[in-house]
N, C-alpha and C. Protein backbone atom coordinates (compact mmCIF):
# COMPACT_ATOMS: atom_id res chain seq x y z
N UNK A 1 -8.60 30.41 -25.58
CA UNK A 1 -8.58 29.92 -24.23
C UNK A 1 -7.21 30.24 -23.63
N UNK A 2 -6.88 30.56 -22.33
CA UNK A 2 -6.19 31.40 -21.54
C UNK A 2 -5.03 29.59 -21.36
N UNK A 3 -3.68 29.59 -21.42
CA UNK A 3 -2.90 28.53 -21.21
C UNK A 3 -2.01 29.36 -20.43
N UNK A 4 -1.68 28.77 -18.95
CA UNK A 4 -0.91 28.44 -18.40
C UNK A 4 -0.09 27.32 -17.67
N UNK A 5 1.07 27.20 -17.22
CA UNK A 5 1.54 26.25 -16.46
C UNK A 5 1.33 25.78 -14.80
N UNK A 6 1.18 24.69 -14.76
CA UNK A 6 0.96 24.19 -13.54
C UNK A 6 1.95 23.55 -12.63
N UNK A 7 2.64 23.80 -11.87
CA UNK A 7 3.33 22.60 -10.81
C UNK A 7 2.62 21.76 -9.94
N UNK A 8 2.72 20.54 -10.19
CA UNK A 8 1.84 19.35 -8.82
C UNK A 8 3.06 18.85 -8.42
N UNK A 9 2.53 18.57 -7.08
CA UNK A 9 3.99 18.04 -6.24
C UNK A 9 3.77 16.90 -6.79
N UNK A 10 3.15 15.91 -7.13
CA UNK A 10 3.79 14.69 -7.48
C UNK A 10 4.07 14.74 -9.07
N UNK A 11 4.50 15.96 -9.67
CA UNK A 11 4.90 15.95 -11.19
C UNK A 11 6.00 16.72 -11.17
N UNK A 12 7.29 16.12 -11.71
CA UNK A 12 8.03 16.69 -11.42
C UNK A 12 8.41 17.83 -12.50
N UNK A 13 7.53 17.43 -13.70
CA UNK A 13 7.89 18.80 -14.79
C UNK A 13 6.70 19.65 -14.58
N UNK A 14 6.40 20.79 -15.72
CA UNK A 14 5.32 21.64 -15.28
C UNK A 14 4.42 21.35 -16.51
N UNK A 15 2.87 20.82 -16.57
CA UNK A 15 1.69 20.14 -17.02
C UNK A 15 1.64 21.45 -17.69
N UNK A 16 1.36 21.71 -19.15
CA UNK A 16 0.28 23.00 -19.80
C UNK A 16 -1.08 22.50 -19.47
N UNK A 17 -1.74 23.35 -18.67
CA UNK A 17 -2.86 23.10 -18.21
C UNK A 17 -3.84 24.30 -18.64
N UNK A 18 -5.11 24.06 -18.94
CA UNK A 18 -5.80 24.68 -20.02
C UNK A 18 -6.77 25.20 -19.16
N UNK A 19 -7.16 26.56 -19.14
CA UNK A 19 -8.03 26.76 -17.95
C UNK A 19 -9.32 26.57 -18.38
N UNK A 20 -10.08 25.88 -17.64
CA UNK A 20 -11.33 24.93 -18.78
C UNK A 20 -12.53 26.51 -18.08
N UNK A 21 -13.25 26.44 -18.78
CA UNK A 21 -14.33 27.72 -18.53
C UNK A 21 -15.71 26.49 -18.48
N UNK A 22 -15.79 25.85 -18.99
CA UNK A 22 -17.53 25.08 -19.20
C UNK A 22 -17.78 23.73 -18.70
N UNK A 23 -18.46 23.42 -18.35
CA UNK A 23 -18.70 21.62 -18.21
C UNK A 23 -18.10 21.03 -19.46
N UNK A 24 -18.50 21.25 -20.40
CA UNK A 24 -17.88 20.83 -21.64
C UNK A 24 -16.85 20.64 -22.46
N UNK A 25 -15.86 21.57 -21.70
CA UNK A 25 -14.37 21.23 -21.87
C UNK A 25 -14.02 20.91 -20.82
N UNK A 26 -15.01 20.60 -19.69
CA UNK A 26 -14.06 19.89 -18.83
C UNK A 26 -14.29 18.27 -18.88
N UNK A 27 -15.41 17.70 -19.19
CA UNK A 27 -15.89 17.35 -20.02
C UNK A 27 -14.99 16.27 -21.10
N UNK A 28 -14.45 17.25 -22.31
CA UNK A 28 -13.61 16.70 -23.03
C UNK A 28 -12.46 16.54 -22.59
N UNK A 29 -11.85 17.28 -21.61
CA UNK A 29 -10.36 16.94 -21.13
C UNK A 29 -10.24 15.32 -20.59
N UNK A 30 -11.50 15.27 -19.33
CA UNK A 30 -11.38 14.03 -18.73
C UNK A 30 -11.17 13.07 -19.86
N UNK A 31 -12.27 13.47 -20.86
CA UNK A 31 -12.50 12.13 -21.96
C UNK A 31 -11.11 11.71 -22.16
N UNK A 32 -10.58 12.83 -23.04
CA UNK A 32 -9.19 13.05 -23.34
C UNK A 32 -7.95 12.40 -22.76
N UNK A 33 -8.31 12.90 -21.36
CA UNK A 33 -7.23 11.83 -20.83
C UNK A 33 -6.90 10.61 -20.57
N UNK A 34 -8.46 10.31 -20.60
CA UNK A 34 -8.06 8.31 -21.03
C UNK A 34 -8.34 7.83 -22.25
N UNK A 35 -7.95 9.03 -23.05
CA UNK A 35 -7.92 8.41 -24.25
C UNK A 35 -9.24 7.49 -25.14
N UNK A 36 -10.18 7.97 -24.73
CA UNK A 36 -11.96 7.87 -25.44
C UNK A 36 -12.18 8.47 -26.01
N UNK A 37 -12.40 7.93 -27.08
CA UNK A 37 -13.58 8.90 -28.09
C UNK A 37 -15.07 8.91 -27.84
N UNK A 38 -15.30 9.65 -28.16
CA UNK A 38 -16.91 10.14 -27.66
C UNK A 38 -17.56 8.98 -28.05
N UNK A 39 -17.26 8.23 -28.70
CA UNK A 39 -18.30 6.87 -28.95
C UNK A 39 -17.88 5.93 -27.81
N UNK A 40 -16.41 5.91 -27.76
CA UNK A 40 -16.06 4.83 -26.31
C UNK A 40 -16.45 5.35 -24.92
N UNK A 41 -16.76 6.45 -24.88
CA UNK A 41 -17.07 7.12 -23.74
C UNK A 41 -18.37 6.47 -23.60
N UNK A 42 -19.34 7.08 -24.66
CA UNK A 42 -21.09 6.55 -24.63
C UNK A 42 -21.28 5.13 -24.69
N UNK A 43 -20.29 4.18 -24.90
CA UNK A 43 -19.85 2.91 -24.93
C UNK A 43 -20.22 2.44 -23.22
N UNK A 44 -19.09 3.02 -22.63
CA UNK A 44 -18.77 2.90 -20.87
C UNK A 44 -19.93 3.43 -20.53
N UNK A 45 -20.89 4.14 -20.70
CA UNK A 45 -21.73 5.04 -20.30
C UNK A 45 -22.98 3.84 -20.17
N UNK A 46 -23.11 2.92 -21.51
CA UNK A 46 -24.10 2.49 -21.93
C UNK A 46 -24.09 0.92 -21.06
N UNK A 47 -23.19 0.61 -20.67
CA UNK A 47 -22.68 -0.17 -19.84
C UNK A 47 -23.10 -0.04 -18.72
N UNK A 48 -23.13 0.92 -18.01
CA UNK A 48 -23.59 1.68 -17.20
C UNK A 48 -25.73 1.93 -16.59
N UNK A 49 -25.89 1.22 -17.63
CA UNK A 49 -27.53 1.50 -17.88
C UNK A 49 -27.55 2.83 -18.27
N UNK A 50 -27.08 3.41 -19.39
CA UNK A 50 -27.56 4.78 -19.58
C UNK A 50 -27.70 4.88 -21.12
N UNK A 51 -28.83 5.51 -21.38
CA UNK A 51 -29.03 4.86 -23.56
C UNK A 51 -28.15 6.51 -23.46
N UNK A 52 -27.49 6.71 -24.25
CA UNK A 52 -26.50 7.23 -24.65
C UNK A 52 -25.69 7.25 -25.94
N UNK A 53 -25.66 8.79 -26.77
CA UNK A 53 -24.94 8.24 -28.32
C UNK A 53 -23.53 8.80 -28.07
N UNK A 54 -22.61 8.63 -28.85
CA UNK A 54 -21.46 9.33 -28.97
C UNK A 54 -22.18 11.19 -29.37
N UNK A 55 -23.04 11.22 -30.38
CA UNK A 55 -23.47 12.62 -30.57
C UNK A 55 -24.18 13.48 -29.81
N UNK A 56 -24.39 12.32 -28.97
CA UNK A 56 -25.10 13.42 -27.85
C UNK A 56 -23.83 13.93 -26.92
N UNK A 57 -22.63 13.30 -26.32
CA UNK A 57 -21.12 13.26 -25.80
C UNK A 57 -20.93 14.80 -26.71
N UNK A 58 -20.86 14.79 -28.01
CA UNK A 58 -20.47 15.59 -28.53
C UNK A 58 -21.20 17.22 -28.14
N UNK A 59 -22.33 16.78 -28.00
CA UNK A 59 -23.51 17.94 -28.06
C UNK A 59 -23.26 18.78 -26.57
N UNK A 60 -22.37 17.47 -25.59
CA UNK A 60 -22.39 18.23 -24.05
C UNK A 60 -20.78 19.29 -24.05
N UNK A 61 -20.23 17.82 -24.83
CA UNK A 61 -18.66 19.50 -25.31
C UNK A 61 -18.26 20.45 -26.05
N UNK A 62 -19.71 20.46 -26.78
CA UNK A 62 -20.05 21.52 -27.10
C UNK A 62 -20.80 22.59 -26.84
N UNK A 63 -21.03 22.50 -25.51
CA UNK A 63 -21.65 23.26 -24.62
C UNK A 63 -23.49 23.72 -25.15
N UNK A 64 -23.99 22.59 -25.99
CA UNK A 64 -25.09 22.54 -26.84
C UNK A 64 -25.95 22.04 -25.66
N UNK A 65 -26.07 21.39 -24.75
CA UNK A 65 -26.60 20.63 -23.79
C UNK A 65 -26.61 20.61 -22.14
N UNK A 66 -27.34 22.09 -21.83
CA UNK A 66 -27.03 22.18 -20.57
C UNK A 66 -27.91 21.66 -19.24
N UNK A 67 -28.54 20.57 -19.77
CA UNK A 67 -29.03 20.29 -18.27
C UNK A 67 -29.57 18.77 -18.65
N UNK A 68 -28.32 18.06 -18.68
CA UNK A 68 -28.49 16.38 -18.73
C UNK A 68 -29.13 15.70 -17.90
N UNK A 69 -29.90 14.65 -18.21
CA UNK A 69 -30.40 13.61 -17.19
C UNK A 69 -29.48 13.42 -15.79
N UNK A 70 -30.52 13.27 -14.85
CA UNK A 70 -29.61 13.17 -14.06
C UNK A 70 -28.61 11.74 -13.57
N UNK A 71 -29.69 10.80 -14.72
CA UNK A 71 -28.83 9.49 -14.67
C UNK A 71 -27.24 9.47 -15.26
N UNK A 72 -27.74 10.22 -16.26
CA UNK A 72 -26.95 10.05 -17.12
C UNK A 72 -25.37 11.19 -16.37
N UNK A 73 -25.58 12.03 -15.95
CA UNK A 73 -25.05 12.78 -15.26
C UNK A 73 -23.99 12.10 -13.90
N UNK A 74 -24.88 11.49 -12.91
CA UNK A 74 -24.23 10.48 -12.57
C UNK A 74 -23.92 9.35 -12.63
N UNK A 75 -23.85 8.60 -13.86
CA UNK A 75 -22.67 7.79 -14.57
C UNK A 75 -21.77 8.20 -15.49
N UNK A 76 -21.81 9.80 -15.77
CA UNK A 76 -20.61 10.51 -16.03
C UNK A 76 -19.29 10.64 -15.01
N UNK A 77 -20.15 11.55 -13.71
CA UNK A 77 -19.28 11.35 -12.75
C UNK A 77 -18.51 10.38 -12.29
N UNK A 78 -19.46 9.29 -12.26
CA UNK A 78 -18.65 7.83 -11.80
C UNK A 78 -17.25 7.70 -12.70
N UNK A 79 -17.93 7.48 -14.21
CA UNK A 79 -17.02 6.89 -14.49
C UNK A 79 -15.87 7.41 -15.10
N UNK A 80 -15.68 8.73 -14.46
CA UNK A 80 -14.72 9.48 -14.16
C UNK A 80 -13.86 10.01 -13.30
N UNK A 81 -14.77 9.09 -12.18
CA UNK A 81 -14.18 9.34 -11.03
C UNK A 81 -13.93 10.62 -10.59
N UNK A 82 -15.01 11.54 -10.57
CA UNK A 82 -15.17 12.92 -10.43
C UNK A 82 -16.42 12.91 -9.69
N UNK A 83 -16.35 14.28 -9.11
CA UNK A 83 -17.67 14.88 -8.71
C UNK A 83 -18.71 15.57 -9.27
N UNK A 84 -19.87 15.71 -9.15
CA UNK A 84 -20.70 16.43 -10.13
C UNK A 84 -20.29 17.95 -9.87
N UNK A 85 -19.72 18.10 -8.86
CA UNK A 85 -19.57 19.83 -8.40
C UNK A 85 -18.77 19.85 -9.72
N UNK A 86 -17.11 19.30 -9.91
CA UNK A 86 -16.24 19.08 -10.62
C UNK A 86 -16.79 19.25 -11.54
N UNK A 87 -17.44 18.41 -12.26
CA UNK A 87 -18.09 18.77 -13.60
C UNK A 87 -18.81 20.20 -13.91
N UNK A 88 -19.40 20.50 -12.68
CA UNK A 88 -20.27 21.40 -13.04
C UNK A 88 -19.59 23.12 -13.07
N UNK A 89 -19.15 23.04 -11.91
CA UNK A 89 -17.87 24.28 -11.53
C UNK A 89 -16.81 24.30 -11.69
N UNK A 90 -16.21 23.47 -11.93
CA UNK A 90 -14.49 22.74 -11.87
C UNK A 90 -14.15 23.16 -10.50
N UNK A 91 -12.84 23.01 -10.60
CA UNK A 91 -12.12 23.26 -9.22
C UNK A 91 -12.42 24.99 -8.52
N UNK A 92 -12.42 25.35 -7.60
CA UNK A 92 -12.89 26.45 -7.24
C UNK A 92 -11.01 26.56 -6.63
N UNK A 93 -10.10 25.77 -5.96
CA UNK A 93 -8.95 25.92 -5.68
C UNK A 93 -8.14 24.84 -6.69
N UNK A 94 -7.22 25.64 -7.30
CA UNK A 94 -7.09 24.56 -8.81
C UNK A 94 -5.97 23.92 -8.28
N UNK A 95 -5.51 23.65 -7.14
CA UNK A 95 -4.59 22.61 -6.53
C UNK A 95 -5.25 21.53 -5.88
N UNK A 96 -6.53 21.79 -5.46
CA UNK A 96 -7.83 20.83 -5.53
C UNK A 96 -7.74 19.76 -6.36
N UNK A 97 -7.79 19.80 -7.34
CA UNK A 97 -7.84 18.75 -8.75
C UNK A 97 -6.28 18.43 -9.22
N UNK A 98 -6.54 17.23 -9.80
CA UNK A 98 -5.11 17.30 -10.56
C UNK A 98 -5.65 16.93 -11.90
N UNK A 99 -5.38 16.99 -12.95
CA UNK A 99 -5.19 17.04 -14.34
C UNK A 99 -6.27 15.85 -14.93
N UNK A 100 -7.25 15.00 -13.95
CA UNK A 100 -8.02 14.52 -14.76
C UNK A 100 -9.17 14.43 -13.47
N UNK A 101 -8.98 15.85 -12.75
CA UNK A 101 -10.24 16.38 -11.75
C UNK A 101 -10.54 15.17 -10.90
N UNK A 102 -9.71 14.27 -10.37
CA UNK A 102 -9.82 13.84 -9.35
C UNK A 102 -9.07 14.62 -8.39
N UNK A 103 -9.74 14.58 -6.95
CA UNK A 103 -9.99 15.01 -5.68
C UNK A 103 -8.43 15.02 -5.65
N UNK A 104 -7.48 15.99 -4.67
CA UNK A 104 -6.04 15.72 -3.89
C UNK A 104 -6.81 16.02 -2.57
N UNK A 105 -5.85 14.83 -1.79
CA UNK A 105 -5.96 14.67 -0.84
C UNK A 105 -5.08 15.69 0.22
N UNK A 106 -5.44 15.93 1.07
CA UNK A 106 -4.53 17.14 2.13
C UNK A 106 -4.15 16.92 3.27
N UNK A 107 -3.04 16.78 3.68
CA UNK A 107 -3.17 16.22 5.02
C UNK A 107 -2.93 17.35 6.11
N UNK A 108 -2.93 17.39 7.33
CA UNK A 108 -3.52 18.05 7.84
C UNK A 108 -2.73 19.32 8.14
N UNK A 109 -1.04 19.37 7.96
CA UNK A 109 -0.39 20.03 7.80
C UNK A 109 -0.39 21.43 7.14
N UNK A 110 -1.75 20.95 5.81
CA UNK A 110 -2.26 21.64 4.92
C UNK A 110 -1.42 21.56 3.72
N UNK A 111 -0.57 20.83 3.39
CA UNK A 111 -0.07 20.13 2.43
C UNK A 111 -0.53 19.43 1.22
N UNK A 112 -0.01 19.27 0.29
CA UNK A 112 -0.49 18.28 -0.72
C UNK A 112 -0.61 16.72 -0.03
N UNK A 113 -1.54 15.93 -0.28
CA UNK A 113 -1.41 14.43 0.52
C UNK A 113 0.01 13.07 -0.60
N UNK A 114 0.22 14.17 -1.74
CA UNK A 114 0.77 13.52 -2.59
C UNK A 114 2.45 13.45 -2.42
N UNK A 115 2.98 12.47 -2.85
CA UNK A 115 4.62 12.48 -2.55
C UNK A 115 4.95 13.00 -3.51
N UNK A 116 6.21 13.39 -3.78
CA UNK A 116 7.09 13.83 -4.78
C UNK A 116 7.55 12.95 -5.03
């Protein structure tokens, strides 16, 4: 997988940011970044009304599983606070996202909406 560096205006060092290619590593990054394991993930999920295993979590970042319920799909998004596009395409402008694919905001300047 292709690693380069990223600058976000509200980070003041530069993020190794992993250029994700699949739903499935994008997928595991989110997981990743709050620190879930695929069982705590299907945990939050199940919470959620969604029957859900940790091995099935596994089966989607592993790119084994390409066309999930759509329930289940959106209580991924939710509770990631992402979009299904996000999941599905990732960022199409990778200053779009920041590092756990939530939305940046822009203000109208055409700026980042974020402070330094």
């Amino acid at each position: 997988m292709l690693q380069c560096d990223v600058n976000y205006a509200s980070v003041s060092a530069a993020l190794p940011f992993a250029l994700m290619e699949t739903m499935g590593d994008r997928i595991r990054m989110l997981r990743k970044s709050r620190t879930l394991s695929q069982e705590a993930l299907a945990e939050k999920l199940r919470a959620r009304g969604v029957q859900i295993t940790g091995n099935a979590i596994s089966q989607w970042e592993r790119d084994e599983v390409h066309n999930p319920k759509l329930k289940t799909f959106l209580a991924l998004a939710a509770e990631f606070q992402t979009s299904m596009d996000y999941l599905v395409h990732g960022a199409s402008d990778p200053t779009a996202r920041d590092s756990a694919g939530k939305s940046r905001k822009r203000n109208p300047e055409g700026g980042s909406g974020n402070k330094a």
